[in-house]
C-alpha atoms as a PDB file:
ATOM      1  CA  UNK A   1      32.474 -10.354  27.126  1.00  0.00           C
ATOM      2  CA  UNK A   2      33.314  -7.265  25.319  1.00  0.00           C
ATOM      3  CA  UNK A   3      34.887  -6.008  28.385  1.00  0.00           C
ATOM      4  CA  UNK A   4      37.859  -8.077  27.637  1.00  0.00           C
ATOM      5  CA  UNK A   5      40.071  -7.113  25.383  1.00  0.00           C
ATOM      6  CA  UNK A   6      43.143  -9.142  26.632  1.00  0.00           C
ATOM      7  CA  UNK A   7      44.142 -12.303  27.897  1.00  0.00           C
ATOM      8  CA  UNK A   8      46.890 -13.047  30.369  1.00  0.00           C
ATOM      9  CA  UNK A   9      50.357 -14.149  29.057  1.00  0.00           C
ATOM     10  CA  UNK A  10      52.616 -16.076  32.041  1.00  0.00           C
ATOM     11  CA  UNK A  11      55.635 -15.167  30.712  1.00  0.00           C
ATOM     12  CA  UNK A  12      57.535 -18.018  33.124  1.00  0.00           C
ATOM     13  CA  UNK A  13      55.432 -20.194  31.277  1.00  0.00           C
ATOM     14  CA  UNK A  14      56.748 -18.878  27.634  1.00  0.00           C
ATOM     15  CA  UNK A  15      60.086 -19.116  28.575  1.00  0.00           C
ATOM     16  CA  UNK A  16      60.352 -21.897  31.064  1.00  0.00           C
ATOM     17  CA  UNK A  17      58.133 -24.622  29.297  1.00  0.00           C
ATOM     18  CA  UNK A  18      59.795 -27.129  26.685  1.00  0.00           C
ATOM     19  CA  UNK A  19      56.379 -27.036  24.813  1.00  0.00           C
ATOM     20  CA  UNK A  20      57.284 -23.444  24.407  1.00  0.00           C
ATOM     21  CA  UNK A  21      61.072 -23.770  23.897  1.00  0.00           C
ATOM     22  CA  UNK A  22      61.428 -25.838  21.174  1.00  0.00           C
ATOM     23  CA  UNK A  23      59.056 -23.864  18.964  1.00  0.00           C
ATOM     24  CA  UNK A  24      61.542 -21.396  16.491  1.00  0.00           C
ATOM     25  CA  UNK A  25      60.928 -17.957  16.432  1.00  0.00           C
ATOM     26  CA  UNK A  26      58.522 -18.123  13.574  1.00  0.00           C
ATOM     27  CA  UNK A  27      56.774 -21.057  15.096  1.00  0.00           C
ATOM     28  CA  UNK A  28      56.302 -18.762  18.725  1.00  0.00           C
ATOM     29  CA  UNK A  29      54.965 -16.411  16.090  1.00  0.00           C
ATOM     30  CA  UNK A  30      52.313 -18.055  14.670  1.00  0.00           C
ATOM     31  CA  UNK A  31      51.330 -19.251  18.143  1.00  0.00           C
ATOM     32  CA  UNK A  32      50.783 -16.250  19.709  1.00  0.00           C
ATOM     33  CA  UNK A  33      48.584 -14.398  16.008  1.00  0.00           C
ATOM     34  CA  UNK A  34      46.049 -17.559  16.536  1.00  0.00           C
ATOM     35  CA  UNK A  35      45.919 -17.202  20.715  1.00  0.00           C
ATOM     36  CA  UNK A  36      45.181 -13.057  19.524  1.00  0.00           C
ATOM     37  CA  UNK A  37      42.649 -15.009  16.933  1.00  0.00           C
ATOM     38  CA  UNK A  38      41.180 -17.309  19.013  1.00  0.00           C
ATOM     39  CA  UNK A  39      40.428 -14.293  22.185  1.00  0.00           C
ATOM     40  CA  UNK A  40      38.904 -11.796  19.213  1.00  0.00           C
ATOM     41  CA  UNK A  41      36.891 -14.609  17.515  1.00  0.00           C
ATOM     42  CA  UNK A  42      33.015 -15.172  16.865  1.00  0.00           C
ATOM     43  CA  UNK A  43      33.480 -17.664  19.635  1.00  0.00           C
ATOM     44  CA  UNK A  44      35.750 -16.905  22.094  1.00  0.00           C
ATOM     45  CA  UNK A  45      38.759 -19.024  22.433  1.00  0.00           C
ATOM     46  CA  UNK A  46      38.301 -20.806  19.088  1.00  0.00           C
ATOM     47  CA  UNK A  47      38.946 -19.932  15.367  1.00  0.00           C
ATOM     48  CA  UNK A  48      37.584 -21.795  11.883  1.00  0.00           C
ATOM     49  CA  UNK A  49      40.437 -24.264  10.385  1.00  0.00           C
ATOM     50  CA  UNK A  50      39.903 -23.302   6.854  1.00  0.00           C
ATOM     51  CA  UNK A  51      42.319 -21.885   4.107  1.00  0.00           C
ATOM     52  CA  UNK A  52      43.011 -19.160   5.552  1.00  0.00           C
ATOM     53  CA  UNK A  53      44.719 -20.448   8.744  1.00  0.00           C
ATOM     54  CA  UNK A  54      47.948 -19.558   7.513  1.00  0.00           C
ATOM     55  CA  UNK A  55      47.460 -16.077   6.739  1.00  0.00           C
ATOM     56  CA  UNK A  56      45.727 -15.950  10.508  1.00  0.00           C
ATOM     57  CA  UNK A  57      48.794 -16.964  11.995  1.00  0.00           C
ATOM     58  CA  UNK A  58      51.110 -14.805  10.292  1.00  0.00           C
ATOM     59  CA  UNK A  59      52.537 -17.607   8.197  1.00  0.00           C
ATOM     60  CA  UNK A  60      54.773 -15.878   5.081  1.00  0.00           C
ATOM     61  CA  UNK A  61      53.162 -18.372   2.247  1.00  0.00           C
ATOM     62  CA  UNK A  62      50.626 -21.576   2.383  1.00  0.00           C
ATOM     63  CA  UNK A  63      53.399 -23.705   1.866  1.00  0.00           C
ATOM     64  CA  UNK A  64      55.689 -22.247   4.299  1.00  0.00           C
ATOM     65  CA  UNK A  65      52.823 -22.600   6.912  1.00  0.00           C
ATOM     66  CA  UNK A  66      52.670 -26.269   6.040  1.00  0.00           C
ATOM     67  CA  UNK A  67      55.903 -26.682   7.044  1.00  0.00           C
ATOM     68  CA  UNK A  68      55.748 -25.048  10.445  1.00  0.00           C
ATOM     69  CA  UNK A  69      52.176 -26.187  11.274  1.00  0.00           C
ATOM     70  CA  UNK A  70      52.756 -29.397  13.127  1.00  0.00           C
ATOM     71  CA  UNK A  71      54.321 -27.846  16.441  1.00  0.00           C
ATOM     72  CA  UNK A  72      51.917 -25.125  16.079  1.00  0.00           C
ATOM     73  CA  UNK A  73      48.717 -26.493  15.764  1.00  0.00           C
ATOM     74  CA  UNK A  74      49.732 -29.371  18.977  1.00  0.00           C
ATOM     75  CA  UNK A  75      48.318 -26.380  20.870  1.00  0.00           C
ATOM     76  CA  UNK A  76      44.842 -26.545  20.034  1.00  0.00           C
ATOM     77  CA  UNK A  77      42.284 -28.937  19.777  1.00  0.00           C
ATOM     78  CA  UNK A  78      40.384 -29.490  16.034  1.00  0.00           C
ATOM     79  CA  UNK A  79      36.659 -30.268  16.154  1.00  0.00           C
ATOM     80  CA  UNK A  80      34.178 -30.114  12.997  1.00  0.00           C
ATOM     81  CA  UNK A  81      36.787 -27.537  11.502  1.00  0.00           C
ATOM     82  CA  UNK A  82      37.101 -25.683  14.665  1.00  0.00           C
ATOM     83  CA  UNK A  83      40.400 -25.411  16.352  1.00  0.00           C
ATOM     84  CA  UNK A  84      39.980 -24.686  20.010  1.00  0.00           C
ATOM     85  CA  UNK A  85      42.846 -22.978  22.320  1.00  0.00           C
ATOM     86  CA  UNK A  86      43.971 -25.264  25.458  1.00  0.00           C
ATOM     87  CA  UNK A  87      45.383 -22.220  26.842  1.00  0.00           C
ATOM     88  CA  UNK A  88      42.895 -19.738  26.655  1.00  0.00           C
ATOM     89  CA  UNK A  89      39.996 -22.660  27.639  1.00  0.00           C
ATOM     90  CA  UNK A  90      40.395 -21.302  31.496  1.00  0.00           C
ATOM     91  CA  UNK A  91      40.638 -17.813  30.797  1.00  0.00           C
ATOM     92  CA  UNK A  92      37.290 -18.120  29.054  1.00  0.00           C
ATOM     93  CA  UNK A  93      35.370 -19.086  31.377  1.00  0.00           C
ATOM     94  CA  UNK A  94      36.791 -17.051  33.764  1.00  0.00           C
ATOM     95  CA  UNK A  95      36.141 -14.022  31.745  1.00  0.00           C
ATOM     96  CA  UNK A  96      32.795 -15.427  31.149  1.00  0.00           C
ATOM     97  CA  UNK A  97      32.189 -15.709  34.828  1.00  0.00           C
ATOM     98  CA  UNK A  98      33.466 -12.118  35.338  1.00  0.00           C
ATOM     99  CA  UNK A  99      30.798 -11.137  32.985  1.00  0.00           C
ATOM    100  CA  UNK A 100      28.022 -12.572  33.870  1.00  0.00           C
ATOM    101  CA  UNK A 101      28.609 -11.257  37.578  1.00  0.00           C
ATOM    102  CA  UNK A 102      28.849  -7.658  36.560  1.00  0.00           C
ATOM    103  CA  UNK A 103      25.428  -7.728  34.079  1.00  0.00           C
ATOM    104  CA  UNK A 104      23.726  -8.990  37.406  1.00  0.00           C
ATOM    105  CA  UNK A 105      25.562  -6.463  39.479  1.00  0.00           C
ATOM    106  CA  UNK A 106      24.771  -3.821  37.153  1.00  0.00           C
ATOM    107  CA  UNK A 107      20.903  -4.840  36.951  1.00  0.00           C
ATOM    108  CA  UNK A 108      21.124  -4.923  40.735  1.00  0.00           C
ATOM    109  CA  UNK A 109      21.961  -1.165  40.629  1.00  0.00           C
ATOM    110  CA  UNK A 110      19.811  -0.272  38.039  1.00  0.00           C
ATOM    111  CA  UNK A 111      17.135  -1.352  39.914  1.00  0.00           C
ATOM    112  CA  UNK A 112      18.268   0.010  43.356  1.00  0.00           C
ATOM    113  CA  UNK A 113      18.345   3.549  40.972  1.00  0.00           C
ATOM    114  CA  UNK A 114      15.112   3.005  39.828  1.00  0.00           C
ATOM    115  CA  UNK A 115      13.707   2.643  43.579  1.00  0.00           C
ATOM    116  CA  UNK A 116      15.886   5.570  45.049  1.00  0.00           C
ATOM    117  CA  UNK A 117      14.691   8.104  42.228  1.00  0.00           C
ATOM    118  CA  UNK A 118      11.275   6.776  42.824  1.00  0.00           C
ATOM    119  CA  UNK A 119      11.341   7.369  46.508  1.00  0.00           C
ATOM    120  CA  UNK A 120      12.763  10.936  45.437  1.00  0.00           C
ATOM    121  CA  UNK A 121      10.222  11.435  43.309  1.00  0.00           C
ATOM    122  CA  UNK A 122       7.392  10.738  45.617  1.00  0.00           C
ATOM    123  CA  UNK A 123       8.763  12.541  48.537  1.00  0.00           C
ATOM    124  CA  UNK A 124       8.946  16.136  45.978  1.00  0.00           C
ATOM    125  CA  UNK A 125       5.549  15.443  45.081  1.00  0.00           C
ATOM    126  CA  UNK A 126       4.490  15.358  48.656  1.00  0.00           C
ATOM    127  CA  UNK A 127       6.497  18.492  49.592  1.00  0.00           C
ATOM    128  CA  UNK A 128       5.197  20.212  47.170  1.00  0.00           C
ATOM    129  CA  UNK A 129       1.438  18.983  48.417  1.00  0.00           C
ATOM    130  CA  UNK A 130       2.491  20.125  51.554  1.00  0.00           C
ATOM    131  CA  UNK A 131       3.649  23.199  50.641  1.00  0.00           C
ATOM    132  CA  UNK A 132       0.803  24.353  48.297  1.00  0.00           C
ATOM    133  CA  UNK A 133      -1.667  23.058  51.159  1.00  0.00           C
ATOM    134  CA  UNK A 134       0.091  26.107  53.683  1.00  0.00           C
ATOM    135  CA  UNK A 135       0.163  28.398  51.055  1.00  0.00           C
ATOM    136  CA  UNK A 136      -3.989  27.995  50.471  1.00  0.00           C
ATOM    137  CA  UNK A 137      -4.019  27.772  53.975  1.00  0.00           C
ATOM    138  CA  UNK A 138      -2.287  30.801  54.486  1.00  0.00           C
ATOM    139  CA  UNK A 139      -4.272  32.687  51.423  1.00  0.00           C
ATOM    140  CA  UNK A 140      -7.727  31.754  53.300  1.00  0.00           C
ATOM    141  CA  UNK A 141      -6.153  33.530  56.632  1.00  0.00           C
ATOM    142  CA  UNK A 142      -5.768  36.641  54.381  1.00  0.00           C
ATOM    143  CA  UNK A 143      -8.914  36.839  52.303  1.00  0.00           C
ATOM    144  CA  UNK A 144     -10.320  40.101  53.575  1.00  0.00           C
ATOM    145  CA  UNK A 145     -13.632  39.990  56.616  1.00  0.00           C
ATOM    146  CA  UNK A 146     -16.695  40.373  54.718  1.00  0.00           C
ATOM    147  CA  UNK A 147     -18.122  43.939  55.803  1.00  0.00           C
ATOM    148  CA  UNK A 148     -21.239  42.477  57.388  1.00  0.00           C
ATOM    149  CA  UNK A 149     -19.460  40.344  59.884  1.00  0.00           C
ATOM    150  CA  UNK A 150     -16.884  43.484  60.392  1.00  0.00           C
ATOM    151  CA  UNK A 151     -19.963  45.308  61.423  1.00  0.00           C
ATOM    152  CA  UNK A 152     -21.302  42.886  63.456  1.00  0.00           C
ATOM    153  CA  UNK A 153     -17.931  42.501  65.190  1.00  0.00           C
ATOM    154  CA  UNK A 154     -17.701  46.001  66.222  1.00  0.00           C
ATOM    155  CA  UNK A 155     -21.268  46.144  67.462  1.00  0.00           C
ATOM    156  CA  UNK A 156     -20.906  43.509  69.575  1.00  0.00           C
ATOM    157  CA  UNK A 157     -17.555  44.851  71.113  1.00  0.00           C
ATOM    158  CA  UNK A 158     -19.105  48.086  71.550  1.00  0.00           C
ATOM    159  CA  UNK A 159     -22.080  46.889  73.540  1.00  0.00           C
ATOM    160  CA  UNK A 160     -21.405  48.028  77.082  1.00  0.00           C
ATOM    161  CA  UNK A 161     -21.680  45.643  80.225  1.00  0.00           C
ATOM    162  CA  UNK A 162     -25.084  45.641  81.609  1.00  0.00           C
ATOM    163  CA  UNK A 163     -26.308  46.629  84.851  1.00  0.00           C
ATOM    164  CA  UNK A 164     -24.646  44.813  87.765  1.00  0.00           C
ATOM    165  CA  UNK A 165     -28.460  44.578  89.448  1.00  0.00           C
ATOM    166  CA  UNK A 166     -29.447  41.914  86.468  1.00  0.00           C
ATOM    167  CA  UNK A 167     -29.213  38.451  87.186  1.00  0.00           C
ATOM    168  CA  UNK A 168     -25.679  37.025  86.055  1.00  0.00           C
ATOM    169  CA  UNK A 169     -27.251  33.820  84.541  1.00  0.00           C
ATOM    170  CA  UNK A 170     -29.371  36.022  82.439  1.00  0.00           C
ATOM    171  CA  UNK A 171     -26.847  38.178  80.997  1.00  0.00           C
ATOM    172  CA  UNK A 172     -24.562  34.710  80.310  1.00  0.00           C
ATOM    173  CA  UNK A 173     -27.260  33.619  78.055  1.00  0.00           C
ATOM    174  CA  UNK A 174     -27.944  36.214  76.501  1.00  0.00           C
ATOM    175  CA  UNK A 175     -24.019  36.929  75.663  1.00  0.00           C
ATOM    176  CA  UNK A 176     -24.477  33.597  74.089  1.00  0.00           C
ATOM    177  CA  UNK A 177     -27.386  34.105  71.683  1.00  0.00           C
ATOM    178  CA  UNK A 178     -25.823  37.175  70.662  1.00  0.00           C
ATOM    179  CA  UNK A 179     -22.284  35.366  69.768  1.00  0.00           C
ATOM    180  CA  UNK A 180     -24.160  32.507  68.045  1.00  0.00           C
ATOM    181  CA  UNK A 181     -26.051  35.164  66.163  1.00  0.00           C
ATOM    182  CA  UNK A 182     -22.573  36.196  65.094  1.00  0.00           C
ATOM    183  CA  UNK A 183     -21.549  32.933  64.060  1.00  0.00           C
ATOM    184  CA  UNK A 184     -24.571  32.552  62.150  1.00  0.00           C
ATOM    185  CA  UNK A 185     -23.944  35.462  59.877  1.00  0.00           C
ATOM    186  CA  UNK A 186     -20.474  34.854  59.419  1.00  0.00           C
ATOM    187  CA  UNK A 187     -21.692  31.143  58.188  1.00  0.00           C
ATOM    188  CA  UNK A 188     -23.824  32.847  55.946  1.00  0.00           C
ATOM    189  CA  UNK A 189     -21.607  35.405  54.390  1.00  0.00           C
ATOM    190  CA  UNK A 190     -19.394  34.249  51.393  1.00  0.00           C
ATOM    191  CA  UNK A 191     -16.873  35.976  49.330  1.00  0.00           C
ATOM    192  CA  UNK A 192     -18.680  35.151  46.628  1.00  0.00           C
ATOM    193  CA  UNK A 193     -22.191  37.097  48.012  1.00  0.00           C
ATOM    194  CA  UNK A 194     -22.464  40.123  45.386  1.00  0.00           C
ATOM    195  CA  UNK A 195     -22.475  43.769  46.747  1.00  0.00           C
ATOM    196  CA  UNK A 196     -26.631  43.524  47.167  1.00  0.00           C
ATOM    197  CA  UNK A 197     -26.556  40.377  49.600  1.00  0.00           C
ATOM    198  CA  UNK A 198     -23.827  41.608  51.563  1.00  0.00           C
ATOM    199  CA  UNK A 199     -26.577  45.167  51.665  1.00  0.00           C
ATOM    200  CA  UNK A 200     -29.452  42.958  52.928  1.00  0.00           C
ATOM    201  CA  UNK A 201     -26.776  41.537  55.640  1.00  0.00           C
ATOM    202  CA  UNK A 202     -25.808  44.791  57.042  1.00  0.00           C
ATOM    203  CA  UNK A 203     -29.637  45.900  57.066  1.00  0.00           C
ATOM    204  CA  UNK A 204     -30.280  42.499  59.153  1.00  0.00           C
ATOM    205  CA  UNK A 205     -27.629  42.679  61.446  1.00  0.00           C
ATOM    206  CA  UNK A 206     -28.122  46.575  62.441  1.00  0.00           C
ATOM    207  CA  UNK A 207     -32.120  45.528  62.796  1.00  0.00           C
ATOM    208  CA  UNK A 208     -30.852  43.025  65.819  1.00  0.00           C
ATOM    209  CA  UNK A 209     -30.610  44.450  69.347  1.00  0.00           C
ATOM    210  CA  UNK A 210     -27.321  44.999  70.936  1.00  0.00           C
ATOM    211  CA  UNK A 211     -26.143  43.714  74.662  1.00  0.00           C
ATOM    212  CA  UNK A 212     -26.979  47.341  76.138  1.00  0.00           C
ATOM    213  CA  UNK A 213     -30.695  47.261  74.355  1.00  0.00           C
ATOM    214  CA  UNK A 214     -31.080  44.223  75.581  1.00  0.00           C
ATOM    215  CA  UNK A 215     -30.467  44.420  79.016  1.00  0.00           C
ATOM    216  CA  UNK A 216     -32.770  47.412  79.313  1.00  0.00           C
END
């Protein structure tokens, strides 16, 4: 209940109420040092009845405050050397109500914090998944054609169109076998393959006929 540095003071009631009005001025004094006490103490709304009382409540001696006590003190309660406030009893437990409510409210946004910067989090990581996923993607799409499946690229587009006199299911298949022959060597070839492998390739792939040798 630290948030609560003050208590409220009705003035109609100060002014209006005989309990009030028949106190002196050094009486109303004394009253309101112990209600300050009482709202600052160890236990809120209560302070110890020992000998120090008097110089709590603002009294000018001991024996003066002995004096002036009886009216004063009719506004608390005394228990096991404890005098308790009748006045500030409600505001208490209001103020402890008040507190209570915002701790939970403030644990319920704590946690809502916690969830929201979680959810953040996870959504950055993903993004950034995403985002180095396209950029490997988009490396692979640049890595440079090995040189034999260059060469066996061009070949193959250079072949010319055989004779028109050859039977059209023929040359079909054997376009095929020569594009799956294409596929197998760029299978094959890796970027890894060192400059003698990707010798031995080119060697192969000039050693296989092209569409004009075979369809003569």
């Amino acid at each position: 209940m630290s948030g609560f540095p003050w208590f409220k003071f009705y003035c109609a009631e100060w002014l209006g109420l005989d309990e009030y009005r028949r106190l002196t001025a050094e009486q109303r004094g004394c009253l309101i040092n112990l209600l300050a006490e009482c709202w600052l103490g160890r236990v809120r709304g209560t302070v110890p009845n020992d000998d120090s009382l008097w110089h709590r409540a603002g009294a000018n001696s001991k024996r003066r405050w002995e004096t002036i006590k009886g009216p004063v003190l009719e506004h608390f309660t005394q228990s096991r050397g404890i005098l308790t406030s009748t006045h500030l009893k409600a505001q208490v437990a209001h103020a402890k109500g008040l507190s209570e409510d915002r701790s939970e409210a403030g644990k319920k946004g704590a946690s809502a914090k916690k969830q929201r910067d979680s959810a953040l989090s996870r959504g950055n990581c993903q993004s950034r998944e995403r985002k180095e996923n396209k950029e490997n993607k988009e490396n692979k799409e640049k890595e440079p054609v090995p040189v034999a499946i260059s060469a066996a690229v061009r070949k193959l587009a250079k072949a010319k169109t055989p004779p028109m006199d050859r039977d059209p299911a023929w040359v079909a298949k054997r376009r095929l076998e020569l594009e799956e022959q294409t596929r197998s060597l760029v299978g094959k070839q890796r970027p890894e393959d060192g400059p003698e492998q990707q010798q031995q390739q080119q060697q192969q792939q000039q050693q296989q006929p092209s569409v004009e040798e075979a369809s003569e």
